[in-house]
C-alpha atoms as a PDB file:
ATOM      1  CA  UNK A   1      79.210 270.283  13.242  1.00  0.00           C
ATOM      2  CA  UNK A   2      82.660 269.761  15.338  1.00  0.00           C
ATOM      3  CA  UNK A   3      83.249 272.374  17.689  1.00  0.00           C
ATOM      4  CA  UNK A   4      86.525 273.584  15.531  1.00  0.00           C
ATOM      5  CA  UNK A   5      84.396 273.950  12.673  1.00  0.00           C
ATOM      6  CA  UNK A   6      81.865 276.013  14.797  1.00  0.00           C
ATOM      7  CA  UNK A   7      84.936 278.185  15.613  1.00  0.00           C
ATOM      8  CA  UNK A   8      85.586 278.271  11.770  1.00  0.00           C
ATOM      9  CA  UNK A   9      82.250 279.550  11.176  1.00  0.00           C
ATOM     10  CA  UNK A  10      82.611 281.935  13.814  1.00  0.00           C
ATOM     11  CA  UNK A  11      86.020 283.515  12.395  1.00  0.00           C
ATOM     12  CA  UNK A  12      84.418 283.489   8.926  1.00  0.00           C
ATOM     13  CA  UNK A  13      81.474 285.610  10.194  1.00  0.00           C
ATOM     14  CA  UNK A  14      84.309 288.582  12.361  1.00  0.00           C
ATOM     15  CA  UNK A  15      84.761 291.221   9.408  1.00  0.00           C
ATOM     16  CA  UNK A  16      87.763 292.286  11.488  1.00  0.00           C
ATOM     17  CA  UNK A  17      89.161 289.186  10.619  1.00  0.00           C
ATOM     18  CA  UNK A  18      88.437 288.329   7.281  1.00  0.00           C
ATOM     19  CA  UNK A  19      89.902 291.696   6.683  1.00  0.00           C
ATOM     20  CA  UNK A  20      93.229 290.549   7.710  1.00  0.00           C
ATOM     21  CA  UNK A  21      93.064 286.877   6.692  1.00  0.00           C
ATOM     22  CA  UNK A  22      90.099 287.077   4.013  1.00  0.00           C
ATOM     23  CA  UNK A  23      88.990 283.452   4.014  1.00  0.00           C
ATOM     24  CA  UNK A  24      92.213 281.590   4.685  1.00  0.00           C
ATOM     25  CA  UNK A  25      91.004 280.023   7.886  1.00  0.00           C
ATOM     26  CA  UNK A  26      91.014 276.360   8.050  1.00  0.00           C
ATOM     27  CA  UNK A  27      90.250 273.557  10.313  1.00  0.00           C
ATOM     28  CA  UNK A  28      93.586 271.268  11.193  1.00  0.00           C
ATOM     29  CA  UNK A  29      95.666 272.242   7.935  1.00  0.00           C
ATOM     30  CA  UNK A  30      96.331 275.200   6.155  1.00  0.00           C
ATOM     31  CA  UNK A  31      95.909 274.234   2.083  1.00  0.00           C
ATOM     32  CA  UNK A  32      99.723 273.761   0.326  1.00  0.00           C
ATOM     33  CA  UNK A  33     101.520 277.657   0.911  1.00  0.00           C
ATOM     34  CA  UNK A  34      98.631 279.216   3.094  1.00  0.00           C
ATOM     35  CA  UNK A  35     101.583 279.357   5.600  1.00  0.00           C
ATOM     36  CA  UNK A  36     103.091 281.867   3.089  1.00  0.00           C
ATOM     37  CA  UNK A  37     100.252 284.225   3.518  1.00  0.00           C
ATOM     38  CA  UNK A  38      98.588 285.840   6.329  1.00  0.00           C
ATOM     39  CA  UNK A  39      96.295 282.650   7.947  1.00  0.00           C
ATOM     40  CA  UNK A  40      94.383 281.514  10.663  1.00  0.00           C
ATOM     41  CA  UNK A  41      94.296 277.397  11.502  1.00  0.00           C
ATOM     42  CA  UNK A  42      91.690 275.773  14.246  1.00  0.00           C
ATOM     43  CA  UNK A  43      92.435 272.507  15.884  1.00  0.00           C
ATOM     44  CA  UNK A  44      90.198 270.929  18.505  1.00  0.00           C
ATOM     45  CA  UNK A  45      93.050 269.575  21.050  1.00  0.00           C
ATOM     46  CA  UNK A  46      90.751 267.800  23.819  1.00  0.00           C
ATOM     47  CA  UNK A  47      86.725 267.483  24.341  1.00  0.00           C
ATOM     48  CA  UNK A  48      84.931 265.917  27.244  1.00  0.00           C
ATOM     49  CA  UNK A  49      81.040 265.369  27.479  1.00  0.00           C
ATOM     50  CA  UNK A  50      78.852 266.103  30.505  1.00  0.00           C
ATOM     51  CA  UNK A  51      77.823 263.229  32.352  1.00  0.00           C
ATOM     52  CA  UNK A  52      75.398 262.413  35.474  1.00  0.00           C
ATOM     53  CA  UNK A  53      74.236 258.663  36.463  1.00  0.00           C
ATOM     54  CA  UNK A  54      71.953 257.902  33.962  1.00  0.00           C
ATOM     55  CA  UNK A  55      74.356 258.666  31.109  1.00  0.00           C
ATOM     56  CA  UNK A  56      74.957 261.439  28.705  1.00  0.00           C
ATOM     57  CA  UNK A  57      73.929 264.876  29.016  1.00  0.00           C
ATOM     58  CA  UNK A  58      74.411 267.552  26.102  1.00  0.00           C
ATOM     59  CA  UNK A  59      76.643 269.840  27.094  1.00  0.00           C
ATOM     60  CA  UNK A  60      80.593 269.724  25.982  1.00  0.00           C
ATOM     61  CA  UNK A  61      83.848 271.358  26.917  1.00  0.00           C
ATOM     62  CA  UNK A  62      86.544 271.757  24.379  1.00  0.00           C
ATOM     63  CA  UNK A  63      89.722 273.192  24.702  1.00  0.00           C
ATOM     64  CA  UNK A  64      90.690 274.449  20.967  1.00  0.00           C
ATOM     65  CA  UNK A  65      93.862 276.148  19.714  1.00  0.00           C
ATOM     66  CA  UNK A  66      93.840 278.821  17.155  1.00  0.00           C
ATOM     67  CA  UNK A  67      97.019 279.706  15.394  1.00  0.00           C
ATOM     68  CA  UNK A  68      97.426 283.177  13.484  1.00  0.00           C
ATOM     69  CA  UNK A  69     100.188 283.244  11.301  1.00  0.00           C
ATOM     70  CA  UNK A  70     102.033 285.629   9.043  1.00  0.00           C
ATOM     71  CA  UNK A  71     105.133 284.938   6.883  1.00  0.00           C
ATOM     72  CA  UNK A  72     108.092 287.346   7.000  1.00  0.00           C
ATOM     73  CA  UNK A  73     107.808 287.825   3.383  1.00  0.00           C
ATOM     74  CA  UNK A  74     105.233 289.770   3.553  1.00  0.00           C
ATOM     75  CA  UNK A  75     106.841 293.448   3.522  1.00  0.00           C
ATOM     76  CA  UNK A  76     105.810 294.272   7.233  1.00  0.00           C
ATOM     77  CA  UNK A  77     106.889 292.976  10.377  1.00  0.00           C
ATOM     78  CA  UNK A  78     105.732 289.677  11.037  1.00  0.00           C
ATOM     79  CA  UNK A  79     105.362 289.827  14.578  1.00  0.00           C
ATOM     80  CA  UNK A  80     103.081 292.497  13.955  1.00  0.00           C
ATOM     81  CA  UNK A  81     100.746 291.277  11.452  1.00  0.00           C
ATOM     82  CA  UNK A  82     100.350 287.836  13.627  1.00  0.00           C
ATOM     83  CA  UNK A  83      99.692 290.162  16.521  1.00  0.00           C
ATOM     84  CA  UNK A  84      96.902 291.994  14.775  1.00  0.00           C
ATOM     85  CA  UNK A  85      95.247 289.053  13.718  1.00  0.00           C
ATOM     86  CA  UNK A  86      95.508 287.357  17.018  1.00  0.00           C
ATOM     87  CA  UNK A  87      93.953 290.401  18.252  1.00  0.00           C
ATOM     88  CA  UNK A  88      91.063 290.719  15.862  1.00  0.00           C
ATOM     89  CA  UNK A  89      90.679 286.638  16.472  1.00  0.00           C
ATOM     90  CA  UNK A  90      90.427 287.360  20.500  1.00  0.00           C
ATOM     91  CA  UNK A  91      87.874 290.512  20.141  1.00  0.00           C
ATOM     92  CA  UNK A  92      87.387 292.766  23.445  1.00  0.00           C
ATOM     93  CA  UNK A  93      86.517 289.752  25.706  1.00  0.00           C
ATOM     94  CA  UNK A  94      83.083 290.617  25.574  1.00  0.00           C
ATOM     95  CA  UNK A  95      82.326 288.713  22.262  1.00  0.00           C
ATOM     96  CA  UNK A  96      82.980 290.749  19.747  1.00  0.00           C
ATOM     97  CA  UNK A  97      85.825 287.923  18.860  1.00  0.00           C
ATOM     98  CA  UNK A  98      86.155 284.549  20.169  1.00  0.00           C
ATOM     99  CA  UNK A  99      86.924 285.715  23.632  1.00  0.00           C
ATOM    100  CA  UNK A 100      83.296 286.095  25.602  1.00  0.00           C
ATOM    101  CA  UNK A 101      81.511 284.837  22.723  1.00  0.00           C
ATOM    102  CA  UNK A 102      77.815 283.212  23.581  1.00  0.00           C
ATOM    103  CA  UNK A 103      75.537 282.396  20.833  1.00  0.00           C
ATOM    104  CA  UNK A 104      74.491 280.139  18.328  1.00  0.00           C
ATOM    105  CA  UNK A 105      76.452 278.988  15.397  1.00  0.00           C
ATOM    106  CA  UNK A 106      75.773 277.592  12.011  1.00  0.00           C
ATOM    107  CA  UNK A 107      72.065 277.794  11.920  1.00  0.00           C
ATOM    108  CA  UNK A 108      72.076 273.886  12.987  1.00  0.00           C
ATOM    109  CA  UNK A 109      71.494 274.054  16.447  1.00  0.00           C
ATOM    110  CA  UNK A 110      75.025 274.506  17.635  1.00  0.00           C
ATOM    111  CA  UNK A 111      75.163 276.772  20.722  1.00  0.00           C
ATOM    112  CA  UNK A 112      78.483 278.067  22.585  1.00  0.00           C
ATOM    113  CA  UNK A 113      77.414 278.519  25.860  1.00  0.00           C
ATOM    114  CA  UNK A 114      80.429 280.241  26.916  1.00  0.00           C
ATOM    115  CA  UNK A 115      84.223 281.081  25.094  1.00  0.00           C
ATOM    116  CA  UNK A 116      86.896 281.557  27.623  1.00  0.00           C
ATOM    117  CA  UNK A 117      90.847 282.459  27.107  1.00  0.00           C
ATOM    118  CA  UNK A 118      93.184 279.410  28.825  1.00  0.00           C
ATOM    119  CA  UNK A 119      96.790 280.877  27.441  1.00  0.00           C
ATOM    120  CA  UNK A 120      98.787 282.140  24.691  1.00  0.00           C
ATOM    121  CA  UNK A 121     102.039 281.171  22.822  1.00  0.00           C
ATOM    122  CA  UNK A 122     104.169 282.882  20.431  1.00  0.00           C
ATOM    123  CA  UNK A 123     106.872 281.113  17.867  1.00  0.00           C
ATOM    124  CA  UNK A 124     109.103 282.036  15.226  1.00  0.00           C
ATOM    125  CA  UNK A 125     110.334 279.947  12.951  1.00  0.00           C
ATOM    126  CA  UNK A 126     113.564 280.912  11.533  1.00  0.00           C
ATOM    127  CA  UNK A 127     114.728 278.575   8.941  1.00  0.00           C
ATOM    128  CA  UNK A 128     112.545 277.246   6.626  1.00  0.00           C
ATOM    129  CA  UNK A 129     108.826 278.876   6.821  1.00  0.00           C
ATOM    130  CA  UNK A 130     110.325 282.135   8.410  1.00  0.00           C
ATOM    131  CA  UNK A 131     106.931 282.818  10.014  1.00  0.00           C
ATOM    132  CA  UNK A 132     105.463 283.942  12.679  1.00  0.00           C
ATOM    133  CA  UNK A 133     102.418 281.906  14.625  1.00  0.00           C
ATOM    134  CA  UNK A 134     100.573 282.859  17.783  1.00  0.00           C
ATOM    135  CA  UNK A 135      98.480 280.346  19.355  1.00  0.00           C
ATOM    136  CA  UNK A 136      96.057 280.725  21.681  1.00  0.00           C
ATOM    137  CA  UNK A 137      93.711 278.415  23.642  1.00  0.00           C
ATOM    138  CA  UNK A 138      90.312 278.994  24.370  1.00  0.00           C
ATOM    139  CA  UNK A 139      88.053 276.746  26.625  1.00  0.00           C
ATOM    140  CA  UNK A 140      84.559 276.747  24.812  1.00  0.00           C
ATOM    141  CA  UNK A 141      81.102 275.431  26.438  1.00  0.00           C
ATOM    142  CA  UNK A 142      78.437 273.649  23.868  1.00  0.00           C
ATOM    143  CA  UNK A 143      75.575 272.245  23.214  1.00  0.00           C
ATOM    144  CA  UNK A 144      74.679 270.716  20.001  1.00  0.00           C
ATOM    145  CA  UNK A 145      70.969 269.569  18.815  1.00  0.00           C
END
């Protein structure tokens, strides 16, 4: 498992966010219109590996982005919508979301040993997709058996 699709899993699993999203919560791409409808999207955007002398160790640190989106079609504000989803992506920062999350993943050995917030963006784009996207980066500590 990659660590975006652990963070996939992980989303799938928060009933406060499938509650906003329902399953539209993909790894690199939203499917053709998903950026029509409310959506989350995971990208791993760089990875290094532990290391000592005699080579390898398993233990990983990602940084991953995780975009919330919502389309101003929808009938409510945008900004809003993106914000609540953002917000039920992040949790209370003591793992209830993403944010303070330790614990294993998948049921394949895949263990975050720690979830931290590194920064948050917010875009609109106002001419053809007329959507809203807030991004947010989150450092993440693994191991992976």
């Amino acid at each position: 498992m990659t660590v975006a699709a652990a963070f996939v899993t992980r989303l799938l699993s928060l009933t406060a966010v499938t509650d906003l999203v329902g399953t539209r919560i993909r790894n690199m791409r939203l499917r053709q219109g998903e950026a029509q409808e409310r959506a989350i999207r995971v990208q791993r955007i760089s990875e290094t590996q532990e290391m000592h002398l005699r080579g390898a160790v398993n233990g990983f640190r990602s940084r991953v982005q995780v975009d919330s989106y919502a389309p101003e079609a929808s009938g409510v504000d945008p900004y809003l919508a993106a914000a609540a989803i953002d917000a039920a992506v992040h949790g209370d920062g003591a793992g209830s979301g993403l944010c303070g999350f330790a614990g294993a993943v998948g049921g394949d050995g895949f263990v975050f040993t720690s979830i931290l917030p590194d920064g948050v963006r917010e875009e609109y784009d106002p001419e053809e997709q007329r959507v809203v996207r807030i991004s947010r980066d989150y450092i993440a500590n693994w191991t992976s058996s």
